[in-house]
Protein backbone atom coordinates (compact mmCIF):
# COMPACT_ATOMS: atom_id res chain seq x y z
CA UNK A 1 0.94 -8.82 38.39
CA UNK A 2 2.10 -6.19 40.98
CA UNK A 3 1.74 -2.66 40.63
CA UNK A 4 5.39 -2.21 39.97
CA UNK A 5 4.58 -4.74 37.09
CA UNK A 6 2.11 -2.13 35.56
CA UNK A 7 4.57 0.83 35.58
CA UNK A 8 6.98 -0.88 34.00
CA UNK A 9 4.41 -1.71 31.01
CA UNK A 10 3.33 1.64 30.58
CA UNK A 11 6.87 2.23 29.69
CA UNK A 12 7.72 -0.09 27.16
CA UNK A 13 7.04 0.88 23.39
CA UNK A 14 5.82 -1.43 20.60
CA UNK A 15 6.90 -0.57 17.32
CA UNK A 16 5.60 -2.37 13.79
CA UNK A 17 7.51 -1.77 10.71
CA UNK A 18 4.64 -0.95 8.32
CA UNK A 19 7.14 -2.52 5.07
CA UNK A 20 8.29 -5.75 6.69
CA UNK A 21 6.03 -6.61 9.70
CA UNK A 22 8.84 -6.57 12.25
CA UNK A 23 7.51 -5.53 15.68
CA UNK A 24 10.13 -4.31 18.05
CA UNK A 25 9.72 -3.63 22.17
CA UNK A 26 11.56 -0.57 23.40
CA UNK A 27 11.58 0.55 26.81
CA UNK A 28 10.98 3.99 26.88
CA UNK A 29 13.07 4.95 30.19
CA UNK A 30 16.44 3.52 29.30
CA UNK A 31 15.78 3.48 25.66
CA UNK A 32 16.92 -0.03 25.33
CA UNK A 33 15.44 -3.13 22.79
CA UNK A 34 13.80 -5.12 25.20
CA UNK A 35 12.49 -7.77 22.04
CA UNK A 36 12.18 -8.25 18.60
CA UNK A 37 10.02 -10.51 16.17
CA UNK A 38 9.89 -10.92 12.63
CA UNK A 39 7.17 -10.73 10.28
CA UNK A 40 6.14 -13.67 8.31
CA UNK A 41 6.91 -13.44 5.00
CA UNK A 42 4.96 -13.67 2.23
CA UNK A 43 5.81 -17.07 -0.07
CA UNK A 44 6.04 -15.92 -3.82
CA UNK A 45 6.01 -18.15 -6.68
CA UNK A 46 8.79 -18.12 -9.00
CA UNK A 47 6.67 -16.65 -11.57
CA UNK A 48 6.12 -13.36 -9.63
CA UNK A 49 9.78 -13.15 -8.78
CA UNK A 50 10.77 -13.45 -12.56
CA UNK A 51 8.13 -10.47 -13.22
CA UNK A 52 9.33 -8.51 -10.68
CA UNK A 53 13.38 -8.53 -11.97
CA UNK A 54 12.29 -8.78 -15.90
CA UNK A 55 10.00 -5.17 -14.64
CA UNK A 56 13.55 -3.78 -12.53
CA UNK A 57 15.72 -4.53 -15.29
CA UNK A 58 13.47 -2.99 -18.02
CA UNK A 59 13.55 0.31 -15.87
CA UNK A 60 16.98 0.15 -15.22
CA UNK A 61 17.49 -0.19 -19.22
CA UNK A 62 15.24 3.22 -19.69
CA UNK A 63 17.34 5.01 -16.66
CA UNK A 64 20.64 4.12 -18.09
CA UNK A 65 19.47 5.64 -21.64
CA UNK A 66 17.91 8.52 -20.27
CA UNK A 67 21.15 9.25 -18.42
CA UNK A 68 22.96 8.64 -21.68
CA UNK A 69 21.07 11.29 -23.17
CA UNK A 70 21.51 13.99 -20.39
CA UNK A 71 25.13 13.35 -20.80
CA UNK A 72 24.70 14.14 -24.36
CA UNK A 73 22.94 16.93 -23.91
CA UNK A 74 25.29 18.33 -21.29
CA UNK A 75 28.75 17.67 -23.65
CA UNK A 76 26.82 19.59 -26.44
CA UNK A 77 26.04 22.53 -24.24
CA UNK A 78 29.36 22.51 -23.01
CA UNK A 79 30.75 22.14 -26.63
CA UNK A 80 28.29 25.68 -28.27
CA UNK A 81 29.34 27.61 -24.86
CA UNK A 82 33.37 26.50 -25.78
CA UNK A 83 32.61 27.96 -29.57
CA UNK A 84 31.16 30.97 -28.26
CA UNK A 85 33.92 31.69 -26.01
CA UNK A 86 36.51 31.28 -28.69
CA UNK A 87 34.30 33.60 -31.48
CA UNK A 88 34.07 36.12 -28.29
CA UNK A 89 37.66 36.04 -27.97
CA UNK A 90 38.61 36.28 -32.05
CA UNK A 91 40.64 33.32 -31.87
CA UNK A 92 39.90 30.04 -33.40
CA UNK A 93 38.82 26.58 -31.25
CA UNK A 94 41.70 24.01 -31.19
CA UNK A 95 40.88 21.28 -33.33
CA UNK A 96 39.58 23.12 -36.36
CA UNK A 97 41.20 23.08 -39.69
């Protein structure tokens, strides 16, 4: 290895992606990807994928009705401040007989 070798080292940056194991080679002075490798993955048994989307589509299931309920909420707020508006003004709302 010549010494120009061992400059050049001290200026290239390896990176590993703490989530998916990639490790990436950057040279720091021109700031370009000098190489790239991929984690190995981890194999998962078909069993452990089924829990994983039966356990993503049972939260999306309590999102969507908690968001149904804010909604609610939000349309009935909007509906007393819309009565209250109307009784401040002395007229009546539209819509009631």
């Amino acid at each position: 290895m010549s010494p120009n070798d061992e400059k050049n080292d001290e200026k290239v940056f390896e990176i590993a992606c703490p989530h998916c194991g990639t490790v990436i080679w950057v040279d720091g002075e021109n700031r370009n990807v000098l190489k790239t490798e991929r984690g190995a993955r981890k194999k998962e048994s078909l069993d452990d994928l089924l829990a994983r989307e039966k356990t993503k589509r049972d939260g999306m299931a309590t999102k969507f009705e908690a968001t149904a309920s804010l909604e609610k909420q939000k349309k009935d707020r909007a509906k007393d401040a819309f009565e209250k508006a109307f009784a401040a003004s002395g007229e009546e709302p539209p819509g009631k007989d």
